[in-house]
N, C-alpha and C. Protein backbone atom coordinates (compact mmCIF):
# COMPACT_ATOMS: atom_id res chain seq x y z
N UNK A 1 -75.82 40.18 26.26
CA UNK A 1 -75.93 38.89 26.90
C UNK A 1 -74.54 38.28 26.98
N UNK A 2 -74.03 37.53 28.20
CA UNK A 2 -73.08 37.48 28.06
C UNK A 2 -72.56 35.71 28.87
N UNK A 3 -72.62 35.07 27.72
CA UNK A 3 -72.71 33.50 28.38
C UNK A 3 -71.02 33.16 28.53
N UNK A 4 -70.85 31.99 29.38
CA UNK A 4 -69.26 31.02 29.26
C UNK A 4 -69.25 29.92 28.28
N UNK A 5 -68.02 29.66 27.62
CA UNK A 5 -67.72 28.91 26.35
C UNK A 5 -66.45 28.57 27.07
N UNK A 6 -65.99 27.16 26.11
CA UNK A 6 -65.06 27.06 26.27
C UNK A 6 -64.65 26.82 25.33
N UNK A 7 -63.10 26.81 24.90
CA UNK A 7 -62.41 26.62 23.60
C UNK A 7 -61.00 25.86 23.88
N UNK A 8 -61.13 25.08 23.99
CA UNK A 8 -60.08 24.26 24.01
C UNK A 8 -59.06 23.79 22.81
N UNK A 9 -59.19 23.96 21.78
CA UNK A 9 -58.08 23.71 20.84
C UNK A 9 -58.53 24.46 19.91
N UNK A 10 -56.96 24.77 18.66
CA UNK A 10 -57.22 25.73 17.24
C UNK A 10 -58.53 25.45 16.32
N UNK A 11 -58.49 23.96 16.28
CA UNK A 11 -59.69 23.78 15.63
C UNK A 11 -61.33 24.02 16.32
N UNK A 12 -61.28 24.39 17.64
CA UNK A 12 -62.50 24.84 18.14
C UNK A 12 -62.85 26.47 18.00
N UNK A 13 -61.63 27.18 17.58
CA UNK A 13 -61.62 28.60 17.30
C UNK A 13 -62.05 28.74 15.56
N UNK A 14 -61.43 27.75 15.11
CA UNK A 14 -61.68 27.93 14.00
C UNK A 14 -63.67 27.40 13.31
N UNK A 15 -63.70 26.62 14.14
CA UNK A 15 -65.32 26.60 13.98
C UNK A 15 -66.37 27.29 14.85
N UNK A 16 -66.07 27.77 16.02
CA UNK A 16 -66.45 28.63 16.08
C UNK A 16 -66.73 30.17 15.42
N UNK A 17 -65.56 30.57 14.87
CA UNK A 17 -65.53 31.35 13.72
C UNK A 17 -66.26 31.59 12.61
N UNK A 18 -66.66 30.30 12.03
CA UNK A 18 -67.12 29.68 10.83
C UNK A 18 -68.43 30.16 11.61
N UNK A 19 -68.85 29.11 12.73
CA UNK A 19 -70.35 29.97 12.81
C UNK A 19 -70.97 30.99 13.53
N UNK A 20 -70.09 31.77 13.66
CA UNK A 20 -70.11 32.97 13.98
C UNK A 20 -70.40 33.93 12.73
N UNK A 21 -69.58 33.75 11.98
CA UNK A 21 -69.41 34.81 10.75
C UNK A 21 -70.87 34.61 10.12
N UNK A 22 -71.69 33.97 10.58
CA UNK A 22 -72.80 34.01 9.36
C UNK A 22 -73.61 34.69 10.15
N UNK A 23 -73.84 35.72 11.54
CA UNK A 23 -74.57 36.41 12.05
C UNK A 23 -73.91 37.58 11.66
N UNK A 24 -75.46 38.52 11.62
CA UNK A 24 -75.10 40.01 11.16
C UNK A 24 -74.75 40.75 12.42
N UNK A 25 -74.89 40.30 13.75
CA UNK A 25 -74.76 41.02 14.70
C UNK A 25 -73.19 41.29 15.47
N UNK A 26 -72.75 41.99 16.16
CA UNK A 26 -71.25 41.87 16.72
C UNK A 26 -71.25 40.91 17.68
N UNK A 27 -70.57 40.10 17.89
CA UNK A 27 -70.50 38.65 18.84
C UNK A 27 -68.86 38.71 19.27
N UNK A 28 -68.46 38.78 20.29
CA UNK A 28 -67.17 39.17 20.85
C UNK A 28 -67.17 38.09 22.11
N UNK A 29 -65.45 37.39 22.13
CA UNK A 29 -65.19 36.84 23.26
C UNK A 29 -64.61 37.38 24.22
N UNK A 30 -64.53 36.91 25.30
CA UNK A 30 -63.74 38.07 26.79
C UNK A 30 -62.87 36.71 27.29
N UNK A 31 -62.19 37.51 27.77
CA UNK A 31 -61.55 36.68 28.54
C UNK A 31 -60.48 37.21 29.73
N UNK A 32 -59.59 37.52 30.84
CA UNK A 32 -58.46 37.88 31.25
C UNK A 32 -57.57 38.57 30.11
N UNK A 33 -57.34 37.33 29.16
CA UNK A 33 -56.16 38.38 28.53
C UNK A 33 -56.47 39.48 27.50
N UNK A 34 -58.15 39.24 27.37
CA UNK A 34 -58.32 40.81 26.58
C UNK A 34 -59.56 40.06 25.70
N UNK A 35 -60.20 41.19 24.80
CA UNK A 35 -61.19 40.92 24.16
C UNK A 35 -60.78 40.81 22.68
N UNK A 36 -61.69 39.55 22.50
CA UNK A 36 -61.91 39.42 20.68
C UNK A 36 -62.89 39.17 19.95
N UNK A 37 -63.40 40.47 18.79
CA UNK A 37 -64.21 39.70 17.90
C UNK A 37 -64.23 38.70 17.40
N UNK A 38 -65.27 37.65 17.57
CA UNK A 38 -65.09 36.38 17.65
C UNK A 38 -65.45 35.92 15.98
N UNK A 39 -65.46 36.80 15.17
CA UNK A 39 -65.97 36.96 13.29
C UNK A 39 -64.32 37.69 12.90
N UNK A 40 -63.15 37.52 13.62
CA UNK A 40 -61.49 37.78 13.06
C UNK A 40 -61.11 36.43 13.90
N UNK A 41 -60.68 35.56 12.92
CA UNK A 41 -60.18 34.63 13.13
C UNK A 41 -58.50 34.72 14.20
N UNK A 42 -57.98 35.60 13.84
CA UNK A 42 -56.70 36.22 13.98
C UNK A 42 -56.91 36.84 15.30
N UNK A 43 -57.86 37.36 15.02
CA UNK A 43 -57.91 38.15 16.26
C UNK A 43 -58.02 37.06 17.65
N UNK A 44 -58.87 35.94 17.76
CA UNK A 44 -59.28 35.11 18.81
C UNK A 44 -58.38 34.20 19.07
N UNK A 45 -57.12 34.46 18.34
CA UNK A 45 -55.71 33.38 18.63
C UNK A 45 -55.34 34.18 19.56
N UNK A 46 -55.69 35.71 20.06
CA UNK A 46 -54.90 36.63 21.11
C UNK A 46 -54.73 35.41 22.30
N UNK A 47 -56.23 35.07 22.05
CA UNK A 47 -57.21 34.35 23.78
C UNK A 47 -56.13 33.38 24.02
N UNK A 48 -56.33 33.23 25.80
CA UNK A 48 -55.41 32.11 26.08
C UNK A 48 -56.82 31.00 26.37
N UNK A 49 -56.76 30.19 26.06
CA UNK A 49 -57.13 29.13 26.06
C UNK A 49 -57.62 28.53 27.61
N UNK A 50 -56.57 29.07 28.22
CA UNK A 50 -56.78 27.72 29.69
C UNK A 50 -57.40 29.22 30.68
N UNK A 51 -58.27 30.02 30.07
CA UNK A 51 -58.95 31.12 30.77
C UNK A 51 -59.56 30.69 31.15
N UNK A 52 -61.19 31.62 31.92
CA UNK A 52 -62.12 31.53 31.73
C UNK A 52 -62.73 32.47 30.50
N UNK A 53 -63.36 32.00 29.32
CA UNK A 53 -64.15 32.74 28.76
C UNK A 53 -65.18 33.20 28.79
N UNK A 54 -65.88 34.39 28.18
CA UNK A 54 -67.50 34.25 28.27
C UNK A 54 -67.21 35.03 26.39
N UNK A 55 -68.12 34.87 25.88
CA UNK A 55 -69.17 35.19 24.90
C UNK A 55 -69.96 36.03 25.23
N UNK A 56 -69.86 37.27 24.19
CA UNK A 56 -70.57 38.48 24.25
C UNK A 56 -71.64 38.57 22.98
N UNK A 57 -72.82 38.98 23.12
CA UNK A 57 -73.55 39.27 21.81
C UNK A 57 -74.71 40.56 22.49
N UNK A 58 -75.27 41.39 21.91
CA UNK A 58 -75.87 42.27 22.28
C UNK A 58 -77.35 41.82 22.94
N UNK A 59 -77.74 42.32 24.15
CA UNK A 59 -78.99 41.44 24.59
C UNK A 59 -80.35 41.88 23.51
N UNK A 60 -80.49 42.82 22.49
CA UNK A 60 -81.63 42.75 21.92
C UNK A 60 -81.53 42.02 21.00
N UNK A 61 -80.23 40.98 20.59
CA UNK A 61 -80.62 40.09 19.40
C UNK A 61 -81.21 38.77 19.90
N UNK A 62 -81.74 38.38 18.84
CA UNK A 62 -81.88 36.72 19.44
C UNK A 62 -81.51 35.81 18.51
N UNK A 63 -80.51 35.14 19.78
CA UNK A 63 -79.58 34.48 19.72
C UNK A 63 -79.84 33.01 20.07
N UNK A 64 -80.90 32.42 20.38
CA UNK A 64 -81.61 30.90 20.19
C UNK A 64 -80.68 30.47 19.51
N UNK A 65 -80.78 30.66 17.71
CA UNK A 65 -80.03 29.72 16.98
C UNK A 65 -78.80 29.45 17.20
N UNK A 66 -77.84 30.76 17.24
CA UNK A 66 -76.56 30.81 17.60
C UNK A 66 -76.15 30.26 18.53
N UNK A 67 -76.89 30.39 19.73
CA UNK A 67 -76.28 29.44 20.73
C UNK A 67 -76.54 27.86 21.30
N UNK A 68 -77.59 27.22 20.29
CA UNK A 68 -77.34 26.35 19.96
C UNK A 68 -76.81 25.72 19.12
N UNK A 69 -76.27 26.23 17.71
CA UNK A 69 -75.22 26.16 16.68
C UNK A 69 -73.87 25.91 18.20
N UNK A 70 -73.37 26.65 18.64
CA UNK A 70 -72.32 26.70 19.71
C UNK A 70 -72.66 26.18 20.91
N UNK A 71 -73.81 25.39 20.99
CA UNK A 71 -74.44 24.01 22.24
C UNK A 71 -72.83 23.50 22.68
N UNK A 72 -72.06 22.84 21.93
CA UNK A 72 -70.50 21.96 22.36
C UNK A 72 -69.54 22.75 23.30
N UNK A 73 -69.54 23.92 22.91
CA UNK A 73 -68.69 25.26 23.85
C UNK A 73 -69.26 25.33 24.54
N UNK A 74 -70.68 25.34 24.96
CA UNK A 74 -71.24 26.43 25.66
C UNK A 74 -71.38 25.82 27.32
N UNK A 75 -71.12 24.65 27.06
CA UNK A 75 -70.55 23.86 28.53
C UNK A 75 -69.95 23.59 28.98
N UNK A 76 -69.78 24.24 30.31
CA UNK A 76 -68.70 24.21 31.15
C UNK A 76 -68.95 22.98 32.06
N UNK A 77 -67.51 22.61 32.26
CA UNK A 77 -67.50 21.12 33.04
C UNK A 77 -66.60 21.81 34.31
């Protein structure tokens, strides 16, 4: 499944992170400048910011909670 987020500042990577890491499943961001597991903090500083993103998670999980935990990202203006 593969929705758009947005992340606009360090501290939106960094909570995103936070609730990310508490799913057992692989959850990965995309973007132009390349992909990041979105559960390596380090890793999602690659992302440029003023992309477009999307959010990756595998379509047989369900992901209800998660993506309302991440409701604030998950709209694009």
């Amino acid at each position: 499944m593969v929705r758009p987020i947005k992340i606009k500042r360090i501290e939106d990577i960094e909570n995103i992170n936070r609730i990310v890491s508490r799913y057992p499943f692989d959850i990965w961001i995309h973007g132009k400048s390349g992909m990041a597991d979105a559960k390596s903090i380090l890793g999602m500083f690659i992302l440029k910011l003023d992309e477009p993103l999307s959010i990756v998670v595998p379509d047989d999980e369900d992901t209800g909670k998660l993506f309302k935990e991440l409701d604030e990202y998950m709209h694009i203006y």
